[in-house]
C-alpha atoms as a PDB file:
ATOM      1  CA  UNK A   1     110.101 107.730  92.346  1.00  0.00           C
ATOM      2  CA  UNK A   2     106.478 106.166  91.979  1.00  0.00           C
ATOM      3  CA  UNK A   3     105.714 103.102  94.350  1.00  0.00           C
ATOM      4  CA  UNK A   4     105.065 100.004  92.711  1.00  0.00           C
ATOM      5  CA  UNK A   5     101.175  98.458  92.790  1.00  0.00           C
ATOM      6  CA  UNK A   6     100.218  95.688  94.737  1.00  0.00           C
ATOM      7  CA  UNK A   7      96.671  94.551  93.818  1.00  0.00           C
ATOM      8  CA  UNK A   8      94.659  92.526  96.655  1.00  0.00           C
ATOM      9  CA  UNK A   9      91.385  90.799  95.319  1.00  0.00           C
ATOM     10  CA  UNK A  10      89.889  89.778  98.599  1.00  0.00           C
ATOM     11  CA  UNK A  11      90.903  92.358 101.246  1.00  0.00           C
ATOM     12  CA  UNK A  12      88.688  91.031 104.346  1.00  0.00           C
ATOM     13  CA  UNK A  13      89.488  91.696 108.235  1.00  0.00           C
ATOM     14  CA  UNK A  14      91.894  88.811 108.186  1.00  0.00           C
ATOM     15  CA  UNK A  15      94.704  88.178 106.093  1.00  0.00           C
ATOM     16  CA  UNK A  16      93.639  90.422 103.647  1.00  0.00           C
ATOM     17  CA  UNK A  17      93.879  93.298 105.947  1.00  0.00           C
ATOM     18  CA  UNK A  18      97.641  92.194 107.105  1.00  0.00           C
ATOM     19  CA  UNK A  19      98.621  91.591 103.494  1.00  0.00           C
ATOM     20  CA  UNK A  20      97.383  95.140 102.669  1.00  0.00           C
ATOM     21  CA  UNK A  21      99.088  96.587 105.670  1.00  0.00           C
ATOM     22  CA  UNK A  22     102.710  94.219 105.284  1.00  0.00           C
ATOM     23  CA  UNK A  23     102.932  95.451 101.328  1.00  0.00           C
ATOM     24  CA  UNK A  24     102.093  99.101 102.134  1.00  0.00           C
ATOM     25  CA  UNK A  25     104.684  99.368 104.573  1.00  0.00           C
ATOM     26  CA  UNK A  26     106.859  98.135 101.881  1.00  0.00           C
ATOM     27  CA  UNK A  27     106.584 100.841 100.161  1.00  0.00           C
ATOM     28  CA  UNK A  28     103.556  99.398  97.932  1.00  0.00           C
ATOM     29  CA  UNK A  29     100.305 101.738  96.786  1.00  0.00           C
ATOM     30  CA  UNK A  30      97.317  99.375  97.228  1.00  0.00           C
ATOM     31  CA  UNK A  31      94.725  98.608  94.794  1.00  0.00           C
ATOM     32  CA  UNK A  32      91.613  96.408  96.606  1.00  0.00           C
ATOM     33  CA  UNK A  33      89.657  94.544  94.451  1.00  0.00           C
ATOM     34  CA  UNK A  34      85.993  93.474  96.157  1.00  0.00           C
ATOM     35  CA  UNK A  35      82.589  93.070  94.980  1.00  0.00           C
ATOM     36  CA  UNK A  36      81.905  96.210  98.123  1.00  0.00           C
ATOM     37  CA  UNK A  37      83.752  99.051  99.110  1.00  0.00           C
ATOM     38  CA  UNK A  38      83.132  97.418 102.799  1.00  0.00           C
ATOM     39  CA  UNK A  39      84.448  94.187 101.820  1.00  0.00           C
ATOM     40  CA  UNK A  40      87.899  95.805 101.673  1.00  0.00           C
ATOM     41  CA  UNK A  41      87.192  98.571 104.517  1.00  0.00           C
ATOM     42  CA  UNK A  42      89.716  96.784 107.234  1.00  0.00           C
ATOM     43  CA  UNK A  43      92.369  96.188 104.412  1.00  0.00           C
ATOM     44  CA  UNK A  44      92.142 100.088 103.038  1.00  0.00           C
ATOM     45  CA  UNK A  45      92.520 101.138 106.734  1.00  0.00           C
ATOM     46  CA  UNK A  46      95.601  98.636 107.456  1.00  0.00           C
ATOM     47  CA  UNK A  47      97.424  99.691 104.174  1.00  0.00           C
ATOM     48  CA  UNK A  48      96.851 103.714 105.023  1.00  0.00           C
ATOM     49  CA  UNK A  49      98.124 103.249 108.175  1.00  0.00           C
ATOM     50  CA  UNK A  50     100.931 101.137 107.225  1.00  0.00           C
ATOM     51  CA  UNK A  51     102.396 104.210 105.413  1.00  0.00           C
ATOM     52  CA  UNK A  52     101.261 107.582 104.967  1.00  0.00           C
ATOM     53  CA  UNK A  53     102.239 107.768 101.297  1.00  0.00           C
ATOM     54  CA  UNK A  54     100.458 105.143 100.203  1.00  0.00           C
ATOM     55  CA  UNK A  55      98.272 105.451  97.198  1.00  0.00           C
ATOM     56  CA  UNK A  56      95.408 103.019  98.624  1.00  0.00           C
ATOM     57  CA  UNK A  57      92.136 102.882  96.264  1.00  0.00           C
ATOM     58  CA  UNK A  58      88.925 100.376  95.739  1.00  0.00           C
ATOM     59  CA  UNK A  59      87.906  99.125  92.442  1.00  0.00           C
ATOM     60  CA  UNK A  60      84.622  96.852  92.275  1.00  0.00           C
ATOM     61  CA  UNK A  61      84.461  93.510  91.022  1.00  0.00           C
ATOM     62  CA  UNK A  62      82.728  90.375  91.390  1.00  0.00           C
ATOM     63  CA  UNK A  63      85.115  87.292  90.732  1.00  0.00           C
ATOM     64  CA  UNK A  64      82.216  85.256  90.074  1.00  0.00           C
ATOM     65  CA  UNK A  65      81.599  87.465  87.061  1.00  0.00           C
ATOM     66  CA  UNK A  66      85.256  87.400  85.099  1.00  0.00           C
ATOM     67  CA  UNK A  67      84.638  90.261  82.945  1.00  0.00           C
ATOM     68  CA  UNK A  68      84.008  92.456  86.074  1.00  0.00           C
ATOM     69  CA  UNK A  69      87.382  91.408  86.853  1.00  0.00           C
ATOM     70  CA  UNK A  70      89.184  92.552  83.404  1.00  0.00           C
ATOM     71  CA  UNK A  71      86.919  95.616  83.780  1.00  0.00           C
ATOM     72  CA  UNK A  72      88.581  96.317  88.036  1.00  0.00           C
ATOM     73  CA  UNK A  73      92.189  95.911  86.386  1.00  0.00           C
ATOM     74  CA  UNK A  74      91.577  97.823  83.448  1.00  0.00           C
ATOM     75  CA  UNK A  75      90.199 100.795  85.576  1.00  0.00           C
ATOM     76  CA  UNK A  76      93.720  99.979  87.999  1.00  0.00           C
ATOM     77  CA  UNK A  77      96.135 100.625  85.099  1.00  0.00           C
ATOM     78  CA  UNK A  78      94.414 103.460  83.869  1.00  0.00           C
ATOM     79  CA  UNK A  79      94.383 105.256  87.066  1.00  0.00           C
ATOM     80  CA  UNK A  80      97.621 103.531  89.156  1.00  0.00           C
ATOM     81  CA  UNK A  81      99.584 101.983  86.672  1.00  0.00           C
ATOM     82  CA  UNK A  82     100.378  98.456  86.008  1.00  0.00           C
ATOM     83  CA  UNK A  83     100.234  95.806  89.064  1.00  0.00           C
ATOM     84  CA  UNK A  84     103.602  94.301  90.342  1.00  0.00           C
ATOM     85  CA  UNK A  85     102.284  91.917  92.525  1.00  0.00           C
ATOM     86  CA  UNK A  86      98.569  90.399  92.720  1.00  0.00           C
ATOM     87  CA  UNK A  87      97.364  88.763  96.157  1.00  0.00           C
ATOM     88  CA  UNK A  88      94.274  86.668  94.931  1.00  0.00           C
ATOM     89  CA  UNK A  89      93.199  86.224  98.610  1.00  0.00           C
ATOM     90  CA  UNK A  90      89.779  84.810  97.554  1.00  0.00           C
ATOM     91  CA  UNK A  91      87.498  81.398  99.620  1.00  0.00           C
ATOM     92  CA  UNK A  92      84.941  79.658  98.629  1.00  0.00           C
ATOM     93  CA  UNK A  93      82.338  78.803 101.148  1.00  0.00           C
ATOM     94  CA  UNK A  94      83.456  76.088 103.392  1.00  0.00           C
ATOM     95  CA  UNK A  95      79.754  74.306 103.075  1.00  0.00           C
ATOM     96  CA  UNK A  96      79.748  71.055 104.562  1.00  0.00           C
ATOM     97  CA  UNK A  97      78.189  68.045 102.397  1.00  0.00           C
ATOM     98  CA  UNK A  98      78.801  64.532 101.002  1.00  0.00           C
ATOM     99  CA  UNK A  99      79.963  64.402  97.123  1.00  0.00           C
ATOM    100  CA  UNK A 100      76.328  63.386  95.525  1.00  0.00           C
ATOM    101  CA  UNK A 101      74.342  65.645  97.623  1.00  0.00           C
ATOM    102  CA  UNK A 102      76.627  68.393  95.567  1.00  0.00           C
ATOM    103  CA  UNK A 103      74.091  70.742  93.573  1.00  0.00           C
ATOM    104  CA  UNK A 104      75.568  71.739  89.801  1.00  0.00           C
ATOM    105  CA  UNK A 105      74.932  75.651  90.835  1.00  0.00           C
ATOM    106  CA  UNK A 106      77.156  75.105  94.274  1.00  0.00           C
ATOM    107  CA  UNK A 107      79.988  73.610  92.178  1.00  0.00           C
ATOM    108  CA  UNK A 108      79.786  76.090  89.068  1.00  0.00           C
ATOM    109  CA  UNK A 109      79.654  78.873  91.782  1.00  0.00           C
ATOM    110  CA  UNK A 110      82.794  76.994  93.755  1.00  0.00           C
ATOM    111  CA  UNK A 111      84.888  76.982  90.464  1.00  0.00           C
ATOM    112  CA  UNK A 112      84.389  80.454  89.568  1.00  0.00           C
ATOM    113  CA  UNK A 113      85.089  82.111  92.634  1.00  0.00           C
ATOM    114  CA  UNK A 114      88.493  80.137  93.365  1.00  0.00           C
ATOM    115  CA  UNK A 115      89.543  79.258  89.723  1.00  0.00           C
ATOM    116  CA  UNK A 116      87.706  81.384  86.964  1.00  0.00           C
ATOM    117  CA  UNK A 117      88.246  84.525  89.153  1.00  0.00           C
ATOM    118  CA  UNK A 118      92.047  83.363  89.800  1.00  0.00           C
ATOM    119  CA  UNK A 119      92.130  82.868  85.856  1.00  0.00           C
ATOM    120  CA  UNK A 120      91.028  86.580  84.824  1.00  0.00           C
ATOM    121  CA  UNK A 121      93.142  88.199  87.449  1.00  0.00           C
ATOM    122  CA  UNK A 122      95.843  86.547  86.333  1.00  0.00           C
ATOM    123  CA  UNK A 123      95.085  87.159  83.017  1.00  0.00           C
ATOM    124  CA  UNK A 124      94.568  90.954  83.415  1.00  0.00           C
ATOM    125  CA  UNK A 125      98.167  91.172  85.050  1.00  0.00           C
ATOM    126  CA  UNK A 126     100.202  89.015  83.625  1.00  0.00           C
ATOM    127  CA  UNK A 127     101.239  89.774  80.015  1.00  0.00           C
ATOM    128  CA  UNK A 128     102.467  93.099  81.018  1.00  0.00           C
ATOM    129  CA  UNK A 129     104.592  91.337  83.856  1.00  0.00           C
ATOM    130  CA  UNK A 130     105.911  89.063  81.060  1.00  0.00           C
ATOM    131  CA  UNK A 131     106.789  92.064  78.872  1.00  0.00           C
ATOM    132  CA  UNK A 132     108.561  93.883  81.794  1.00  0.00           C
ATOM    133  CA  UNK A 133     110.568  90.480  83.014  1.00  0.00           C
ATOM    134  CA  UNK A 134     109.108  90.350  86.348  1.00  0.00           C
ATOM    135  CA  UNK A 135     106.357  90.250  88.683  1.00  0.00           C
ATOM    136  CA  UNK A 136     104.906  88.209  91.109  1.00  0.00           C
ATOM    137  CA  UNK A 137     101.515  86.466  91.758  1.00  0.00           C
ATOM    138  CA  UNK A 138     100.199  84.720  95.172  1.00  0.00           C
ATOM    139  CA  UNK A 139      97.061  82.453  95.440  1.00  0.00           C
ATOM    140  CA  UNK A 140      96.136  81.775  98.935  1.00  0.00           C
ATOM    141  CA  UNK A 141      94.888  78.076  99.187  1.00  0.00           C
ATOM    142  CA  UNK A 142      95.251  75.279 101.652  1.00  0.00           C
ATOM    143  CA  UNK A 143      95.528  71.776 101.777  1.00  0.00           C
ATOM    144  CA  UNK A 144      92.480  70.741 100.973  1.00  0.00           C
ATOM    145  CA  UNK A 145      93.910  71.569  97.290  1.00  0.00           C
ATOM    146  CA  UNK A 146      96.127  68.078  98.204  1.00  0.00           C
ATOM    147  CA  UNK A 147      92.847  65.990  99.342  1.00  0.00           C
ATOM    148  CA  UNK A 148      89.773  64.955  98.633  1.00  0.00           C
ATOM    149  CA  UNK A 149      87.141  65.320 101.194  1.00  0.00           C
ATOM    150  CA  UNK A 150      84.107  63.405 102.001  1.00  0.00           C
ATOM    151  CA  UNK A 151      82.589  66.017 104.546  1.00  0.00           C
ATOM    152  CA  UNK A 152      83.546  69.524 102.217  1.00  0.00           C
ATOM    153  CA  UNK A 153      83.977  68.084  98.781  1.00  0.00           C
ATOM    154  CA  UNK A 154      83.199  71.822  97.205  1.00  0.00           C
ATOM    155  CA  UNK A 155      86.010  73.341  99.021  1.00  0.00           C
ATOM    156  CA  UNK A 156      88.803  70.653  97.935  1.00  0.00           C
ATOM    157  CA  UNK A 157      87.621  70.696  94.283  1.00  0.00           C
ATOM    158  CA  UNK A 158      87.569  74.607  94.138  1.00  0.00           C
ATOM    159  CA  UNK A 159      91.573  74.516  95.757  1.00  0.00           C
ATOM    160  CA  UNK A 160      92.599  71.545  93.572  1.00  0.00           C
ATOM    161  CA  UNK A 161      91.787  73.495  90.418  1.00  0.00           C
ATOM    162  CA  UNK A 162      93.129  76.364  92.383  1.00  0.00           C
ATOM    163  CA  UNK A 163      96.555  74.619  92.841  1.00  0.00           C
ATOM    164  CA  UNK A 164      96.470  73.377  88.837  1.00  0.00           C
ATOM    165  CA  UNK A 165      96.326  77.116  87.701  1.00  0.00           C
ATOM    166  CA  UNK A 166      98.541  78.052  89.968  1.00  0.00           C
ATOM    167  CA  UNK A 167     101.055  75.328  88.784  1.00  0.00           C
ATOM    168  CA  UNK A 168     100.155  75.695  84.654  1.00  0.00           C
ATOM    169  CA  UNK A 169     100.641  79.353  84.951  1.00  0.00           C
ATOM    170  CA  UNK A 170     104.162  78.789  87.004  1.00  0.00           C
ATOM    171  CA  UNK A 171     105.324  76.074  83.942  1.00  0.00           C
ATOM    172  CA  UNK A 172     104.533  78.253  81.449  1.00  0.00           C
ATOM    173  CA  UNK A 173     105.407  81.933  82.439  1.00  0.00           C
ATOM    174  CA  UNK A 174     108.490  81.437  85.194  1.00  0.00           C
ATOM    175  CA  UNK A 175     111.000  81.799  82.504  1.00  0.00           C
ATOM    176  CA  UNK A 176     109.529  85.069  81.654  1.00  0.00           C
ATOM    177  CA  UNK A 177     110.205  86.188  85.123  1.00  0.00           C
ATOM    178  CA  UNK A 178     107.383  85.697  86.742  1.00  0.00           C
ATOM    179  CA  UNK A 179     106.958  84.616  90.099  1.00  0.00           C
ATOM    180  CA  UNK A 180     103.965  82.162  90.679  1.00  0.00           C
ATOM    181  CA  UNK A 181     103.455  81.089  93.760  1.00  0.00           C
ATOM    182  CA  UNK A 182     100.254  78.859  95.349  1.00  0.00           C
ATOM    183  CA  UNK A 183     100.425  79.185  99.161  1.00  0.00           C
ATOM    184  CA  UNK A 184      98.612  76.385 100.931  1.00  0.00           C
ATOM    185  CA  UNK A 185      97.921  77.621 104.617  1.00  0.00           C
ATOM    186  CA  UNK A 186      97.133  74.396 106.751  1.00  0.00           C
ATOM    187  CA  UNK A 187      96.316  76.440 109.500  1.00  0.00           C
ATOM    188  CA  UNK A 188      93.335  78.402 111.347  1.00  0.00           C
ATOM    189  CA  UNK A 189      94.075  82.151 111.431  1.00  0.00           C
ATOM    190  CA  UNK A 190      94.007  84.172 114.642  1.00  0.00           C
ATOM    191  CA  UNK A 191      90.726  85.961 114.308  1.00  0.00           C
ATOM    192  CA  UNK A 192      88.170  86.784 116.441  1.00  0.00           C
ATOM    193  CA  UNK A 193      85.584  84.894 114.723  1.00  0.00           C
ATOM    194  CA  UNK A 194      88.338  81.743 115.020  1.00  0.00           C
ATOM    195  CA  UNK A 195      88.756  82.645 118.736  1.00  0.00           C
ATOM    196  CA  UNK A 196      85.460  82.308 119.530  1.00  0.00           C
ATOM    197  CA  UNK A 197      85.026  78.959 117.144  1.00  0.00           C
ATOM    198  CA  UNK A 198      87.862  77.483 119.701  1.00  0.00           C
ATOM    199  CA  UNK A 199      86.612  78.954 123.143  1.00  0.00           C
ATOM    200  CA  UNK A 200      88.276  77.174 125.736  1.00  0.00           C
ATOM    201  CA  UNK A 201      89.776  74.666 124.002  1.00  0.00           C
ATOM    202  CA  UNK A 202      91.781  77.561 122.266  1.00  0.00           C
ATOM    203  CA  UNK A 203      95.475  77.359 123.417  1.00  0.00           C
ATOM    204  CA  UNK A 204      98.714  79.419 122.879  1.00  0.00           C
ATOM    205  CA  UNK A 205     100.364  79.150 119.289  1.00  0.00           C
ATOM    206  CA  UNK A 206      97.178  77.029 117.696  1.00  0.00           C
ATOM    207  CA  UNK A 207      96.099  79.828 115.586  1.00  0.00           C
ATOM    208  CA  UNK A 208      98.311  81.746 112.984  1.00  0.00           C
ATOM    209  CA  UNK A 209      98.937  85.022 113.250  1.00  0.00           C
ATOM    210  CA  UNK A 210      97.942  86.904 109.872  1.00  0.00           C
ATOM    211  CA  UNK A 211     100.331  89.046 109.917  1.00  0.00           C
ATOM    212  CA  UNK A 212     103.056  86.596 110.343  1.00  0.00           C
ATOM    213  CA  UNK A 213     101.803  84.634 107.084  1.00  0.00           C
ATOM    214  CA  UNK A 214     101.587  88.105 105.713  1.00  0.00           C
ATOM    215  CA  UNK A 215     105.174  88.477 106.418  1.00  0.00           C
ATOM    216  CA  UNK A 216     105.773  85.069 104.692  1.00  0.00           C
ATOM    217  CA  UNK A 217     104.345  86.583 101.347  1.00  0.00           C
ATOM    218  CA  UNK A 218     106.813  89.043 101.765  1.00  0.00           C
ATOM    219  CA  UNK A 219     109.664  87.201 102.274  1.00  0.00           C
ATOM    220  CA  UNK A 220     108.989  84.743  99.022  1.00  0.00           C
ATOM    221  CA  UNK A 221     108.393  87.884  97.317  1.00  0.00           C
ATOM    222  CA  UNK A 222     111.778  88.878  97.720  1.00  0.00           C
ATOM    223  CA  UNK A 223     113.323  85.330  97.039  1.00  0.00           C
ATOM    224  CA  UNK A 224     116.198  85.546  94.166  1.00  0.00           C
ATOM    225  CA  UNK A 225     114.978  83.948  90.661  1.00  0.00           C
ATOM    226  CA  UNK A 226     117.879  81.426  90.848  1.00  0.00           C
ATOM    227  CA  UNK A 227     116.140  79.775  94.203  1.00  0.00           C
ATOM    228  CA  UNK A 228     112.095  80.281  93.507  1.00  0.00           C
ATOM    229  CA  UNK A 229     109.227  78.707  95.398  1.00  0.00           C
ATOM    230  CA  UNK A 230     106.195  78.035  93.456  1.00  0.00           C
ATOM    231  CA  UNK A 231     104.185  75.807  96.145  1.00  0.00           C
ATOM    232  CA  UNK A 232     104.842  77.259 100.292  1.00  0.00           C
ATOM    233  CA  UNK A 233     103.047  75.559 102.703  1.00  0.00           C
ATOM    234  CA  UNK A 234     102.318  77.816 106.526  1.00  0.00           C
ATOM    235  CA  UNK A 235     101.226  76.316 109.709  1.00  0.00           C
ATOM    236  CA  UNK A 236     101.820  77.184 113.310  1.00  0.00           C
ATOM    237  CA  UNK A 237     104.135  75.292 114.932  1.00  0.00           C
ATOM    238  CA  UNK A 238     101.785  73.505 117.633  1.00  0.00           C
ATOM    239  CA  UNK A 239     100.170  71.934 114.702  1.00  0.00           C
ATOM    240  CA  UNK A 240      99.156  68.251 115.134  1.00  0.00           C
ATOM    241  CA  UNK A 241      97.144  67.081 112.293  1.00  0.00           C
ATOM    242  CA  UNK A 242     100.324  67.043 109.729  1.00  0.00           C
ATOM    243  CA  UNK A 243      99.852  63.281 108.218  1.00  0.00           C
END
């Protein structure tokens, strides 16, 4: 029996790499989506040792550039087959500036990696996930898609648009059986680069683990169509800036 497709745009060492391991060992081939094979080297390495009969391949895209997408997802139904579940596990820079000192090319660039990008793969997947009566598609967000922001104003407008997608496409395509799903992760995940951000102020439980939020993915994947979630917020349970 052939394994359903999972396709992962955004497969770096973090949560990419334990979304691409969690969904392999589910029984999931793997189709990374990155503008560089390299860019998805930890997550092809996680999936293919998650299981060894996973079907685990790279296709090149730039999400900035949306026909490069429909190009990355033509090439994956050609050669896999057609995507059951799409991980858009794509951030925008987290630049740090007040709202007028904003340059037009640094919010153009902001809205096409986290919304125009979300748009075409979405767009590439979805009718055929319509057509078959199920399917499901994650956007990993945060809360800055709840909030303004004073200090990273590029980063909350690219998640708010993020978060209207997200909810548009869920409106309009749930009662076709797909599963839409904008995951806001309030948290900082447990990375090395994050571990050494924290350095001795880092305790136990501050930082997620990625392969626990992986494992929520999962888990709302699996969730009946009677009792959907379409908005799942993560955070470790130490947290203390919840307002």
């Amino acid at each position: 029996m052939p394994r359903p497709i999972c396709a992962l745009v955004g497969g770096g060492e973090g949560l990419g790499r334990a979304l691409a391991g969690k969904f392999s060992a589910e029984g999931y081939d793997i189709a990374l989506i990155s503008r560089s094979q390299r860019g998805s080297e930890a997550a092809a390495q996680a999936a293919s040792a998650a299981s060894s009969g996973a079907n685990v391949r790279f296709f090149a895209a730039d999400v900035t550039e949306p026909q490069s997408v429909e190009r990355a997802f033509a090439e994956i139904a050609e050669k896999m087959g057609a995507v059951d579940v799409l991980l858009y596990n794509v951030r925008g820079e987290f630049t740090a500036c007040e709202p007028l000192e904003m340059t037009y090319e640094a919010l153009e660039n902001i809205c096409r990696v986290e919304i125009i990008g979300a748009f075409a793969a979405s767009k590439a997947v979805m009718p055929a996930m319509r057509s078959r009566g199920e399917g499901s598609v994650f956007f990993s967000s945060a809360t800055a898609a709840f909030r303004g922001s004073k200090t990273h104003p590029l980063y909350a407008i690219g998640k708010f648009g993020l978060r209207g997608l997200s909810q548009s496409l869920a409106k309009a395509y749930s009662g076709d059986g797909v599963h839409i799903v904008h995951v806001r992760l309030d948290c900082d995940l447990d990375v090395p680069l994050m571990r050494a951000s924290y350095g001795d102020r880092l305790k136990p439980g501050m930082l997620a683990s990625p392969e626990d939020v992986a494992q929520s993915y999962w888990l709302t994947h699996l969730q009946p169509k009677s009792a959907w979630s379409n908005e799942i917020e993560l955070r470790p349970h130490t947290e203390l800036w919840t307002y």
